[in-house]
PDB file of N, CA and C in Angstrom:
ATOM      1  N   UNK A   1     151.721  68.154 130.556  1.00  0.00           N
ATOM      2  CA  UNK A   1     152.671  67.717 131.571  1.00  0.00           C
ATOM      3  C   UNK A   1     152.229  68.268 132.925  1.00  0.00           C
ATOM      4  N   UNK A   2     152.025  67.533 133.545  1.00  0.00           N
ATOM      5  CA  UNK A   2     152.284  68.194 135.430  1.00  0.00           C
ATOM      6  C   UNK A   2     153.267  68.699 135.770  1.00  0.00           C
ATOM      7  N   UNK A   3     152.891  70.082 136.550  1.00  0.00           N
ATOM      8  CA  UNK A   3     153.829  70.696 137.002  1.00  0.00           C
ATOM      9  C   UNK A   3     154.383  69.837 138.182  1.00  0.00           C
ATOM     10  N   UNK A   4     155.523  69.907 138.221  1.00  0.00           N
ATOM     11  CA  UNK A   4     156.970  69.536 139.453  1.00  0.00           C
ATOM     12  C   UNK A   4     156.879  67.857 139.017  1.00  0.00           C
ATOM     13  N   UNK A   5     156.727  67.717 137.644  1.00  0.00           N
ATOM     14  CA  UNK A   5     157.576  66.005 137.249  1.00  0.00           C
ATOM     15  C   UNK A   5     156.270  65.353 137.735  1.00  0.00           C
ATOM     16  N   UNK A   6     157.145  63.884 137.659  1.00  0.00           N
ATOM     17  CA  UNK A   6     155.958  62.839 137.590  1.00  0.00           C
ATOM     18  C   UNK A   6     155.056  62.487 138.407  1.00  0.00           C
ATOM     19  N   UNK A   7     153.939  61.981 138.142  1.00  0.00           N
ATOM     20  CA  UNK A   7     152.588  61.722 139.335  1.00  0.00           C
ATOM     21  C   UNK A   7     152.620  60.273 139.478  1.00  0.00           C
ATOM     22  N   UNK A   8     152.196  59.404 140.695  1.00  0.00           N
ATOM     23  CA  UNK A   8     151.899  58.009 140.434  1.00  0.00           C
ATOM     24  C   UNK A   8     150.742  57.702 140.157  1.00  0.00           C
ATOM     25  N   UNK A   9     150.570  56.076 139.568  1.00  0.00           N
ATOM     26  CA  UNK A   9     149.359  56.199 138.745  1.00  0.00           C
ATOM     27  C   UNK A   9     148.211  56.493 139.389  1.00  0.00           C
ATOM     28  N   UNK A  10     148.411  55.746 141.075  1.00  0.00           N
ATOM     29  CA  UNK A  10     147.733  55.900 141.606  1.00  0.00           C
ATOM     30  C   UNK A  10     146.739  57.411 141.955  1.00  0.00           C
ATOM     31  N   UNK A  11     147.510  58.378 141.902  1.00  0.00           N
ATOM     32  CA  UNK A  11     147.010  59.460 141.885  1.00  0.00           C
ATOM     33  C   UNK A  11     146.396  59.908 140.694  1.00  0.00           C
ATOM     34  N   UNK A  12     147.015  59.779 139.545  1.00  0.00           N
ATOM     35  CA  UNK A  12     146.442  60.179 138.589  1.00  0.00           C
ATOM     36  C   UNK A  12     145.216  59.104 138.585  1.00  0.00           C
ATOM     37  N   UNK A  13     144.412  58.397 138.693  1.00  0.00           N
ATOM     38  CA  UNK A  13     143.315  57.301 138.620  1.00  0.00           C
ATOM     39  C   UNK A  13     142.431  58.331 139.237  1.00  0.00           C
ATOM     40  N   UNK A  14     142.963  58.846 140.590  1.00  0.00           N
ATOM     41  CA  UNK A  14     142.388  59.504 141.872  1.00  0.00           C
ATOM     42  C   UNK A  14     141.621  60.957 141.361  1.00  0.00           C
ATOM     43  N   UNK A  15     142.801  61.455 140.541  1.00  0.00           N
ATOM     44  CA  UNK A  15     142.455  62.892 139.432  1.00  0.00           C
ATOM     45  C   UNK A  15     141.337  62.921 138.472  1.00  0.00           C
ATOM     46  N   UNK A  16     141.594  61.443 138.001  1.00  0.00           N
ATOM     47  CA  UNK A  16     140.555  61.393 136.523  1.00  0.00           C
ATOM     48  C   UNK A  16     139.287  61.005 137.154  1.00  0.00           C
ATOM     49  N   UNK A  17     138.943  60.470 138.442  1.00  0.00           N
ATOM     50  CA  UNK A  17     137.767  59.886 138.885  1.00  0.00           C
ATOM     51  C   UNK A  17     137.425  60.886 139.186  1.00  0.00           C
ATOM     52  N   UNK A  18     138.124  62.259 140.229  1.00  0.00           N
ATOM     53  CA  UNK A  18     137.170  63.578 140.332  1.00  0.00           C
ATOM     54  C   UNK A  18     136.828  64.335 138.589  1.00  0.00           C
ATOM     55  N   UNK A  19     137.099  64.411 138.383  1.00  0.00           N
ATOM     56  CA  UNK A  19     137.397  64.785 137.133  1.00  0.00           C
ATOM     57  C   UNK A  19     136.148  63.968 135.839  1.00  0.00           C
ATOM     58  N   UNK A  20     135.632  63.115 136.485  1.00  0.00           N
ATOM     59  CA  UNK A  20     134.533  61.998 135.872  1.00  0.00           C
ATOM     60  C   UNK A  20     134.987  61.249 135.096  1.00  0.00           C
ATOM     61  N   UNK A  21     136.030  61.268 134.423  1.00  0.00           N
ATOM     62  CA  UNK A  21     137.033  59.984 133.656  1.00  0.00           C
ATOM     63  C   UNK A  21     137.178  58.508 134.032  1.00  0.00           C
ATOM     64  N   UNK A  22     136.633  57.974 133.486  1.00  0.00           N
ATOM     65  CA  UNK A  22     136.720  56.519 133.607  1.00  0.00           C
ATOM     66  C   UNK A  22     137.235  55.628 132.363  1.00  0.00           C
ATOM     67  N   UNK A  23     137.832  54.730 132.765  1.00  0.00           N
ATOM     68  CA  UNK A  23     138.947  53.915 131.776  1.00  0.00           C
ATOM     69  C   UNK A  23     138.796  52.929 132.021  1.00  0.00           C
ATOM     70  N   UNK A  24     138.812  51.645 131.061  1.00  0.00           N
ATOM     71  CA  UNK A  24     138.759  50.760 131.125  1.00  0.00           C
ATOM     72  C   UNK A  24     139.487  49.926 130.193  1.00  0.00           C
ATOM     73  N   UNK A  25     140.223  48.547 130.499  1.00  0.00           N
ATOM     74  CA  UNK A  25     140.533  47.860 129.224  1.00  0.00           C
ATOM     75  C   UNK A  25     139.482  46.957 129.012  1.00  0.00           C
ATOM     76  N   UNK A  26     139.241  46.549 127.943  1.00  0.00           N
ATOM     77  CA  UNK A  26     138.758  45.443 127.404  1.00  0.00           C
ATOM     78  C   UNK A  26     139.269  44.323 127.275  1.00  0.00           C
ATOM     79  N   UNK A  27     139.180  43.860 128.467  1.00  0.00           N
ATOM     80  CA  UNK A  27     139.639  42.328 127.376  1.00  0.00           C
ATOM     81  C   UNK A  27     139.420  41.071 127.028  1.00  0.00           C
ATOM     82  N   UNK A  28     139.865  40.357 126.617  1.00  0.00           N
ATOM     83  CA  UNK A  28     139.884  39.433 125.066  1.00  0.00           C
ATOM     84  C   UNK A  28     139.232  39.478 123.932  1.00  0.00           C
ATOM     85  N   UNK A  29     139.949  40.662 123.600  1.00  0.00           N
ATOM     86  CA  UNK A  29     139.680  41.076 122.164  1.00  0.00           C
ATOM     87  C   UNK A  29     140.313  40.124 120.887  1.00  0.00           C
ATOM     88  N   UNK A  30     139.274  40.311 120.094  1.00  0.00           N
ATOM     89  CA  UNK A  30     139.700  38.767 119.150  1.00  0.00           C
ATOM     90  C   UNK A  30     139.733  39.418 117.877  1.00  0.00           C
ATOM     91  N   UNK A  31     139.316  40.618 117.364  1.00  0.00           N
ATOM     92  CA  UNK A  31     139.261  41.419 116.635  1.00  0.00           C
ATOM     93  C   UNK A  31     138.416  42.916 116.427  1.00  0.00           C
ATOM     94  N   UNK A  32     139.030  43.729 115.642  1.00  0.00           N
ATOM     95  CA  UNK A  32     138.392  45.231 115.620  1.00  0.00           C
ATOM     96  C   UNK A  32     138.565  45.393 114.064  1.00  0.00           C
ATOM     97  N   UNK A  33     137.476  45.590 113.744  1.00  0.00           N
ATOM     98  CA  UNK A  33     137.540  46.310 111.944  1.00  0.00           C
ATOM     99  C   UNK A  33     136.865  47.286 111.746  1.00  0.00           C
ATOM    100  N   UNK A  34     137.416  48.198 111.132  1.00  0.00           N
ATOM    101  CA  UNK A  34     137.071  49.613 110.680  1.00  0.00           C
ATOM    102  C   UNK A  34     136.642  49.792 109.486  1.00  0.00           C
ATOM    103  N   UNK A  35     135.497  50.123 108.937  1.00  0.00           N
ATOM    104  CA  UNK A  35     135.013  50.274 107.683  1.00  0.00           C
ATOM    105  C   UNK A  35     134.984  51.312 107.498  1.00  0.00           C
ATOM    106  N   UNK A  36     135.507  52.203 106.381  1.00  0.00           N
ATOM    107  CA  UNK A  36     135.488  53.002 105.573  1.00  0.00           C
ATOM    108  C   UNK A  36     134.558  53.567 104.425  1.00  0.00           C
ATOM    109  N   UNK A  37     134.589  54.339 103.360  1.00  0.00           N
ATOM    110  CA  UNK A  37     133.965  53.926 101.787  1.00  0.00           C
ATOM    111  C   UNK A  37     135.151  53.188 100.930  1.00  0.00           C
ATOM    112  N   UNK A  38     136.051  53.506 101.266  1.00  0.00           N
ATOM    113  CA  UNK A  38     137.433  52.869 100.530  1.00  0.00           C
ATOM    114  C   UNK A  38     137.987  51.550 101.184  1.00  0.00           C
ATOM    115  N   UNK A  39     138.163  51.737 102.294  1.00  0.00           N
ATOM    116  CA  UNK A  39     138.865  50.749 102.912  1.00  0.00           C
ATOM    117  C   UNK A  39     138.650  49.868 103.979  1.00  0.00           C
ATOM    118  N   UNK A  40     138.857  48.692 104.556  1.00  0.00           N
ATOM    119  CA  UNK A  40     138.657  48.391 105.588  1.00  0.00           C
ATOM    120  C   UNK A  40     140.439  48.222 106.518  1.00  0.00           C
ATOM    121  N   UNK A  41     140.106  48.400 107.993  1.00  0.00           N
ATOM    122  CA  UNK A  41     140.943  48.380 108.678  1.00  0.00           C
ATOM    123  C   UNK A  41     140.797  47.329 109.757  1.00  0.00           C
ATOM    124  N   UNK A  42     141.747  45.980 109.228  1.00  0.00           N
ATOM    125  CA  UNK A  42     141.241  44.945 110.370  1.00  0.00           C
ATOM    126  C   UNK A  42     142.911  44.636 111.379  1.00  0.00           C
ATOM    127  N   UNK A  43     141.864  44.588 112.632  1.00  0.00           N
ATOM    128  CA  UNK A  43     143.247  44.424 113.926  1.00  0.00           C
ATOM    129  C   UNK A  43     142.589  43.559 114.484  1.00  0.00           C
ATOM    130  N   UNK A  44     143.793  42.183 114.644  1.00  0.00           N
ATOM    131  CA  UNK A  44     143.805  40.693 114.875  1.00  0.00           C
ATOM    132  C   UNK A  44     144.187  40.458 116.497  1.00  0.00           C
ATOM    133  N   UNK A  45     145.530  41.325 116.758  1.00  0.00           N
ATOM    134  CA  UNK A  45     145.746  41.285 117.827  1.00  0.00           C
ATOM    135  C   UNK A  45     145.939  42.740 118.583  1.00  0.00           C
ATOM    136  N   UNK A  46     144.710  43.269 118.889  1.00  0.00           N
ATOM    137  CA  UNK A  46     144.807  44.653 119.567  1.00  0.00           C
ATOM    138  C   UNK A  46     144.681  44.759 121.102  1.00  0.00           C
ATOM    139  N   UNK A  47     145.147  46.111 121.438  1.00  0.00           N
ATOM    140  CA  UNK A  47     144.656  46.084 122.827  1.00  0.00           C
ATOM    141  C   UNK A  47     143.276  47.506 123.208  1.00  0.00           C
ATOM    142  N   UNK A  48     142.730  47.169 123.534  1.00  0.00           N
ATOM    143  CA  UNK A  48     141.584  48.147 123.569  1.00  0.00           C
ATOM    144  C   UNK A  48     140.832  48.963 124.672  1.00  0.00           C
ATOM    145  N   UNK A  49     141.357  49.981 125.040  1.00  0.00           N
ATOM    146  CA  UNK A  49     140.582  50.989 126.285  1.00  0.00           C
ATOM    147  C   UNK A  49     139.578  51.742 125.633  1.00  0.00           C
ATOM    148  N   UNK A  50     138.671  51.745 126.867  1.00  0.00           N
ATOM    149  CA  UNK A  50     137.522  52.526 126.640  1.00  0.00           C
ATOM    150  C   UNK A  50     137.399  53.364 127.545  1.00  0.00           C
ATOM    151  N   UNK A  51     137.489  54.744 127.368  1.00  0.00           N
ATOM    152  CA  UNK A  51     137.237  55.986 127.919  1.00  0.00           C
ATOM    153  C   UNK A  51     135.925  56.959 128.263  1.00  0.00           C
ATOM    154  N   UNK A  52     135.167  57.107 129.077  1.00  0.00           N
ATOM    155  CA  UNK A  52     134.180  57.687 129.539  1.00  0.00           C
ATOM    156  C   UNK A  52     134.261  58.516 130.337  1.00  0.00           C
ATOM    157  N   UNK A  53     133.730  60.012 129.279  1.00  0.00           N
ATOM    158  CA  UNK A  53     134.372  61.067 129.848  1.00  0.00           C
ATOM    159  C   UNK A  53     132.751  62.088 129.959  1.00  0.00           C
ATOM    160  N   UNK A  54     131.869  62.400 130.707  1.00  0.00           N
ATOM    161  CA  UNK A  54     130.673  63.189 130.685  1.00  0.00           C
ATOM    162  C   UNK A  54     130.066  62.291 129.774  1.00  0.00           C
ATOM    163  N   UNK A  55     129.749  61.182 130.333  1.00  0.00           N
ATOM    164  CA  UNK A  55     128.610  59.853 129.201  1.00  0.00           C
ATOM    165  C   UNK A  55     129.265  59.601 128.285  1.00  0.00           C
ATOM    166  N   UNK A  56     129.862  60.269 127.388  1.00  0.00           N
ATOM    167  CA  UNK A  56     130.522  59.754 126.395  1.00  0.00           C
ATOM    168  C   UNK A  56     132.045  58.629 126.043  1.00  0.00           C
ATOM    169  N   UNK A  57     131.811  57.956 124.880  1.00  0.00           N
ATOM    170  CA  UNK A  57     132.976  57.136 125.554  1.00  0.00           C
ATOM    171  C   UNK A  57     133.599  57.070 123.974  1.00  0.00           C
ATOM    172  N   UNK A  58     134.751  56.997 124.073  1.00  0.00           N
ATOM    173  CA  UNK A  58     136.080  57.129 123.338  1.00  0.00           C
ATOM    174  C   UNK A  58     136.826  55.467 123.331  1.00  0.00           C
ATOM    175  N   UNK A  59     137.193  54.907 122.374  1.00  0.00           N
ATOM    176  CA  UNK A  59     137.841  54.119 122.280  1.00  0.00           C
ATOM    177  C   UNK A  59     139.370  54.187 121.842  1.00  0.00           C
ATOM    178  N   UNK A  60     140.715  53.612 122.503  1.00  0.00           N
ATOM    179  CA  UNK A  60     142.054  53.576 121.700  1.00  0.00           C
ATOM    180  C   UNK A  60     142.166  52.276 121.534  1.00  0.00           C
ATOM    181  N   UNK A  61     142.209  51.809 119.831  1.00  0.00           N
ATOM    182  CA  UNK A  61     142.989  50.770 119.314  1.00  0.00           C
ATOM    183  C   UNK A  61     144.219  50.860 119.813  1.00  0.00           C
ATOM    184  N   UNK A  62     145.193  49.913 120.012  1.00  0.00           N
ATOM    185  CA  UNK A  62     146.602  49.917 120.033  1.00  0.00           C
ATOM    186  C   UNK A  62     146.854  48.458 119.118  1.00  0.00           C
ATOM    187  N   UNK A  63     147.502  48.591 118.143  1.00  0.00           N
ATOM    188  CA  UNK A  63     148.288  47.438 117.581  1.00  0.00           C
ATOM    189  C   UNK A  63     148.240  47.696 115.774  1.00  0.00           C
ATOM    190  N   UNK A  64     148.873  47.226 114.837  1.00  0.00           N
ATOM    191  CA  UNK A  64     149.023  47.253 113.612  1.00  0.00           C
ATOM    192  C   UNK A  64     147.884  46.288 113.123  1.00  0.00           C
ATOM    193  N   UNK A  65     147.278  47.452 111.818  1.00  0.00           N
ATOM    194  CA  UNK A  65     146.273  46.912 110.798  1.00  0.00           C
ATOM    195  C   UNK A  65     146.509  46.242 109.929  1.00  0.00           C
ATOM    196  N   UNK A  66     145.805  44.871 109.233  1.00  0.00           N
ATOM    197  CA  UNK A  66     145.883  44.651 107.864  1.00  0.00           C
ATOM    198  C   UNK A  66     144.900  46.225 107.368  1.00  0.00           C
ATOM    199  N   UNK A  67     145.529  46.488 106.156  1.00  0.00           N
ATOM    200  CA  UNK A  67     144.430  47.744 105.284  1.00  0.00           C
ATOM    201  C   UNK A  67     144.239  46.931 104.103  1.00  0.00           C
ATOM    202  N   UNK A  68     142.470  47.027 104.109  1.00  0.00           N
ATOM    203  CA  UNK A  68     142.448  46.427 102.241  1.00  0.00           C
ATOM    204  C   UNK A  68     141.702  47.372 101.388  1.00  0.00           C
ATOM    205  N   UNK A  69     141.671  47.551 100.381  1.00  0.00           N
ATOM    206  CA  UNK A  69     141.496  48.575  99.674  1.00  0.00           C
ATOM    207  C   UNK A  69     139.685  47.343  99.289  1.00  0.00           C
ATOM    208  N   UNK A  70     138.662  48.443  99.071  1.00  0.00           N
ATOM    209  CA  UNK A  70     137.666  48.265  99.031  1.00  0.00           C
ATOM    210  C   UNK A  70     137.525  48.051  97.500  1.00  0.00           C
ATOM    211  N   UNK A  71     136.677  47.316  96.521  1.00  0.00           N
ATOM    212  CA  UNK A  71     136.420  47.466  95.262  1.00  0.00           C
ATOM    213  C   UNK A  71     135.224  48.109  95.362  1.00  0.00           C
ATOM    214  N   UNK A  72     135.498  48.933  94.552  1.00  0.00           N
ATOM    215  CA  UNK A  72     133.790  49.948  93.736  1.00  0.00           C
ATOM    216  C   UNK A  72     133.155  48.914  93.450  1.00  0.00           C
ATOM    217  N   UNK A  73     131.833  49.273  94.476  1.00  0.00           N
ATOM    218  CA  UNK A  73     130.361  48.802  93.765  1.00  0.00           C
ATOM    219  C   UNK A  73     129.870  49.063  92.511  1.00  0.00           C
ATOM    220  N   UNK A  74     129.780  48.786  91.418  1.00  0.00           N
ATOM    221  CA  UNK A  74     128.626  49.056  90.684  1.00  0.00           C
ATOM    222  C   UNK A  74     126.926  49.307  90.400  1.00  0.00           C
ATOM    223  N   UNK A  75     127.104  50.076  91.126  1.00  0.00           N
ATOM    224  CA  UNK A  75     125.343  50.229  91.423  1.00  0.00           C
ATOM    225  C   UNK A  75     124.169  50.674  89.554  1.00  0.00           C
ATOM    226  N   UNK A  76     123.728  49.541  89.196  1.00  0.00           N
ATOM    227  CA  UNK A  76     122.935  50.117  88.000  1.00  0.00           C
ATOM    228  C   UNK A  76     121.292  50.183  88.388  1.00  0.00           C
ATOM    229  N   UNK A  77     120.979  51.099  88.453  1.00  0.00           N
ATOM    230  CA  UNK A  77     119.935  51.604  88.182  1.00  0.00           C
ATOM    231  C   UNK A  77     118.446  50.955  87.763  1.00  0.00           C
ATOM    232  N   UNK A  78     117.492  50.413  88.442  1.00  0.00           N
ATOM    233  CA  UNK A  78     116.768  49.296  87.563  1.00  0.00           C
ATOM    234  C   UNK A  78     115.649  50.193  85.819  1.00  0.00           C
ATOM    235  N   UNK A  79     116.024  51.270  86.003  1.00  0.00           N
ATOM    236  CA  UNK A  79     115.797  51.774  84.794  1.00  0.00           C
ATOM    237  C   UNK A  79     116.286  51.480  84.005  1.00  0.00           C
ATOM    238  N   UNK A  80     117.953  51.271  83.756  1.00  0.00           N
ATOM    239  CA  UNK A  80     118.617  50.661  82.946  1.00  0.00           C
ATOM    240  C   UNK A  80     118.224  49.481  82.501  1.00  0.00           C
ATOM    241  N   UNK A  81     118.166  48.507  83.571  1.00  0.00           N
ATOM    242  CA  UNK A  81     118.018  47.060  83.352  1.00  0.00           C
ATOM    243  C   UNK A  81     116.995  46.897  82.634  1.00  0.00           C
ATOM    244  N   UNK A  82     115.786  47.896  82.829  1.00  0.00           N
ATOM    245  CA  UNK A  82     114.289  47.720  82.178  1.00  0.00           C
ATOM    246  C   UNK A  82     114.839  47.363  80.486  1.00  0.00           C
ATOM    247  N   UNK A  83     115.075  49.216  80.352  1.00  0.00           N
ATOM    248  CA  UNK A  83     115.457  49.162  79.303  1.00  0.00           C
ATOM    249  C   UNK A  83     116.164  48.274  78.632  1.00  0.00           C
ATOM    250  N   UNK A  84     117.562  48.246  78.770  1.00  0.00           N
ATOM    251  CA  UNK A  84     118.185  46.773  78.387  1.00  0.00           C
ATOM    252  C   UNK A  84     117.398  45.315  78.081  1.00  0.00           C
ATOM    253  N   UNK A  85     116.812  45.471  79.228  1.00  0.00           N
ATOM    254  CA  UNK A  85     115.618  44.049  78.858  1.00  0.00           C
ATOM    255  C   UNK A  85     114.860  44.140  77.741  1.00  0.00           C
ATOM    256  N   UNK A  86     114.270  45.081  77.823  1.00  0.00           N
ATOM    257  CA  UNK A  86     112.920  45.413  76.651  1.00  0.00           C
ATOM    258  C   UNK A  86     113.690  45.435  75.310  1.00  0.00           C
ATOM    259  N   UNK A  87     114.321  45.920  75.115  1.00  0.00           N
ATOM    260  CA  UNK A  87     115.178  46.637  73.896  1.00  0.00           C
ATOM    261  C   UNK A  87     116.049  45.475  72.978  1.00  0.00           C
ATOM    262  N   UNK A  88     116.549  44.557  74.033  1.00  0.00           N
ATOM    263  CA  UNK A  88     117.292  43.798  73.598  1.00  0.00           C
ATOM    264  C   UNK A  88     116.634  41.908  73.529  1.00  0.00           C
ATOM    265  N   UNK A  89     115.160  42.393  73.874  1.00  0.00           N
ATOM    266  CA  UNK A  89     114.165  41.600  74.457  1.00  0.00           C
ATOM    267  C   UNK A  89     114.975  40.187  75.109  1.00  0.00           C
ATOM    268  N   UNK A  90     115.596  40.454  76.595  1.00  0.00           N
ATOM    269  CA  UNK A  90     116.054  39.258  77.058  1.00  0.00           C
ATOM    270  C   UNK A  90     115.333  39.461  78.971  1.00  0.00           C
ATOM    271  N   UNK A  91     116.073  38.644  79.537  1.00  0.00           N
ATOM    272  CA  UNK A  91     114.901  38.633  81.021  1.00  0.00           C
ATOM    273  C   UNK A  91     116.090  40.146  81.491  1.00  0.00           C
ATOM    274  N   UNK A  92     115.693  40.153  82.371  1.00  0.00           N
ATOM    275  CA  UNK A  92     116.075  41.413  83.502  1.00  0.00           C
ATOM    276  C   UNK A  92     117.332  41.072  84.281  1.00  0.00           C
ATOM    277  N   UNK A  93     117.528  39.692  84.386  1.00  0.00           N
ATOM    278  CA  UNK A  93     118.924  39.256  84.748  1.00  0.00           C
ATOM    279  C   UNK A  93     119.997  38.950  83.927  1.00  0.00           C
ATOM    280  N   UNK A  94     119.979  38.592  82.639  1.00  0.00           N
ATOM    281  CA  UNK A  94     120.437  38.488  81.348  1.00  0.00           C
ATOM    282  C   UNK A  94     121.025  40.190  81.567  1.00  0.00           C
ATOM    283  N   UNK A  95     119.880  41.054  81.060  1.00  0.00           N
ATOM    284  CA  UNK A  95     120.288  42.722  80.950  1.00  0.00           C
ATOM    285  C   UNK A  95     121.124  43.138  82.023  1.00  0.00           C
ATOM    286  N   UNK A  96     120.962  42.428  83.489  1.00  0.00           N
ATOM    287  CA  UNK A  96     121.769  42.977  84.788  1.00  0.00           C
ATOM    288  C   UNK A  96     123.173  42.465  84.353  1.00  0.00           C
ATOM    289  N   UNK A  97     123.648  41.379  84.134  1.00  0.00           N
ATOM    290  CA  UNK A  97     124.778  40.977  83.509  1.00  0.00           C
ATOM    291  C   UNK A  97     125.436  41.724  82.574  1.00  0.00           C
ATOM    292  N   UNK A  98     124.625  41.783  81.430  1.00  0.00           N
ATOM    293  CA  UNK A  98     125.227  42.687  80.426  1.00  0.00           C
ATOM    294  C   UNK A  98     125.848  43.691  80.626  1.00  0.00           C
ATOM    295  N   UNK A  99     124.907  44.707  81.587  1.00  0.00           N
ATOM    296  CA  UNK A  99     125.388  45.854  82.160  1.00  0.00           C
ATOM    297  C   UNK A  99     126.844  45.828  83.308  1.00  0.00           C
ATOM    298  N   UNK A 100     126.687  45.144  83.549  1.00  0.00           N
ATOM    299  CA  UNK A 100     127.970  44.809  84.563  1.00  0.00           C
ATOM    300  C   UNK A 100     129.135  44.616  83.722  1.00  0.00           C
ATOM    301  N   UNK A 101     129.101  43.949  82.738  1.00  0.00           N
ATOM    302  CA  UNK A 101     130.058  43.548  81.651  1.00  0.00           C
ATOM    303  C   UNK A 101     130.276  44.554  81.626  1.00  0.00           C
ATOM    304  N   UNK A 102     129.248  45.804  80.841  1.00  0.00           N
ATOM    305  CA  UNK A 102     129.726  46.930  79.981  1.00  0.00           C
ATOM    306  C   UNK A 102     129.878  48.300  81.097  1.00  0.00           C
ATOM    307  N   UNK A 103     130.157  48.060  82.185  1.00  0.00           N
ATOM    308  CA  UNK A 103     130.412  48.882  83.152  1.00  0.00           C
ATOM    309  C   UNK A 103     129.506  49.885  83.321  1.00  0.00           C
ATOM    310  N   UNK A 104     127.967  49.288  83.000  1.00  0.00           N
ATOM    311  CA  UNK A 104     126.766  50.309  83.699  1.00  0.00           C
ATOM    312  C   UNK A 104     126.296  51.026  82.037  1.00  0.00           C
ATOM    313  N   UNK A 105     126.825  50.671  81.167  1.00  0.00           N
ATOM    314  CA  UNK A 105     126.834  51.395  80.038  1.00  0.00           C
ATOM    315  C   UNK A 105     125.494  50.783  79.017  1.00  0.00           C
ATOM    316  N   UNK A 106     124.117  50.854  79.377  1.00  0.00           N
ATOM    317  CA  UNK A 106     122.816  50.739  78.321  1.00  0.00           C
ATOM    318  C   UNK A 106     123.334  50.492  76.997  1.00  0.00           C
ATOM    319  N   UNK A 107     123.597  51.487  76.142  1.00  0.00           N
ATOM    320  CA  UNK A 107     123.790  50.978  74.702  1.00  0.00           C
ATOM    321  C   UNK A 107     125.149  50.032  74.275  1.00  0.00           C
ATOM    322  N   UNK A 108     125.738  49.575  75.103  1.00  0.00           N
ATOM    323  CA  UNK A 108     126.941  48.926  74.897  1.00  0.00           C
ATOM    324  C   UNK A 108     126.568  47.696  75.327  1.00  0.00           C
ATOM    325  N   UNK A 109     125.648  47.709  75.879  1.00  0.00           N
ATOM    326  CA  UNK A 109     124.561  46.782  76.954  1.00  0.00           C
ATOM    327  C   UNK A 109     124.017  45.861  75.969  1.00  0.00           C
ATOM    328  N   UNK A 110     122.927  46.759  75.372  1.00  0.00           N
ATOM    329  CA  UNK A 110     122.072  46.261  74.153  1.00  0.00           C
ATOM    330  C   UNK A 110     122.971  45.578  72.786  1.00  0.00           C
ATOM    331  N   UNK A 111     124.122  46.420  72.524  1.00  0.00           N
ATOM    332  CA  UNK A 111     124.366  45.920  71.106  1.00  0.00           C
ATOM    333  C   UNK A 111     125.398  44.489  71.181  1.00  0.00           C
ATOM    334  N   UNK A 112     125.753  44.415  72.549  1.00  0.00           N
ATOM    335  CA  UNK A 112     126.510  42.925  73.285  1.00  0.00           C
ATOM    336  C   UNK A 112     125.421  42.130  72.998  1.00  0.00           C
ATOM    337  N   UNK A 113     124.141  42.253  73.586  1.00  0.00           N
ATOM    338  CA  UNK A 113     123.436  40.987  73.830  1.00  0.00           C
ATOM    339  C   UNK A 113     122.451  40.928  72.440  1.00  0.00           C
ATOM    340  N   UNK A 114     122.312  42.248  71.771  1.00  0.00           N
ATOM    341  CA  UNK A 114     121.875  41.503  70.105  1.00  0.00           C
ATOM    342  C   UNK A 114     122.657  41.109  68.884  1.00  0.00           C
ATOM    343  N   UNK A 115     124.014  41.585  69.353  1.00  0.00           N
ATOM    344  CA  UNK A 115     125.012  40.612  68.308  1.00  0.00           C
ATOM    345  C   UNK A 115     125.212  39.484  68.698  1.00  0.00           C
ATOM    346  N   UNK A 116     125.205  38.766  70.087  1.00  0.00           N
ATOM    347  CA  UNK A 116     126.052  37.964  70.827  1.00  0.00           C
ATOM    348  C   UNK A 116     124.984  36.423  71.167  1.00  0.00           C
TER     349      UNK A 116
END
């Protein structure tokens, strides 16, 4: 807070320019999304300042997010897939499938695609 109550903006603009602060809005912003490992954060209708303070610059979103919850990748391993392939003698995309089925799981992998 400033001492002795309120400042006009004008002055305060006057403060932040000695001060090296620079502000800016952006506008026509059409969207802002935030990626996460979990989540994404998308804003449709925001308003957006950009702050530059000693080179560096700071952004404030203003407005409400959709939030969506991210699904886990399954990342398998192409060691797996080898295996799976060889073992269960089918191609390498056949075995990538399998594994996805069996949630990354080799021997659950193999005994799907030689009963099946």
């Amino acid at each position: 807070m400033i001492p002795g109550g309120r400042i006009h903006p004008r002055q305060m603009k006057q403060m932040m320019k000695k001060l090296g602060i620079e502000t800016e809005e952006i506008e026509g912003v059409e969207e802002v999304i935030i990626k996460t490992s979990s989540k994404e954060y998308h804003f449709t209708d925001a308003e957006v300042t950009m702050t530059t303070l000693q080179g560096q610059k700071t952004f404030q979103i203003v407005g409400e997010p959709e939030i969506t919850e991210k699904e886990e990748e399954l990342r398998i391993p192409i060691e797996d897939i080898k295996l799976v392939a060889e073992k269960a003698n089918v191609s390498e995309k056949e075995a990538r499938k399998a594994l996805e089925e069996c949630d990354g799981e080799p021997a659950e992998a193999i005994i799907k695609l030689m009963s099946g």
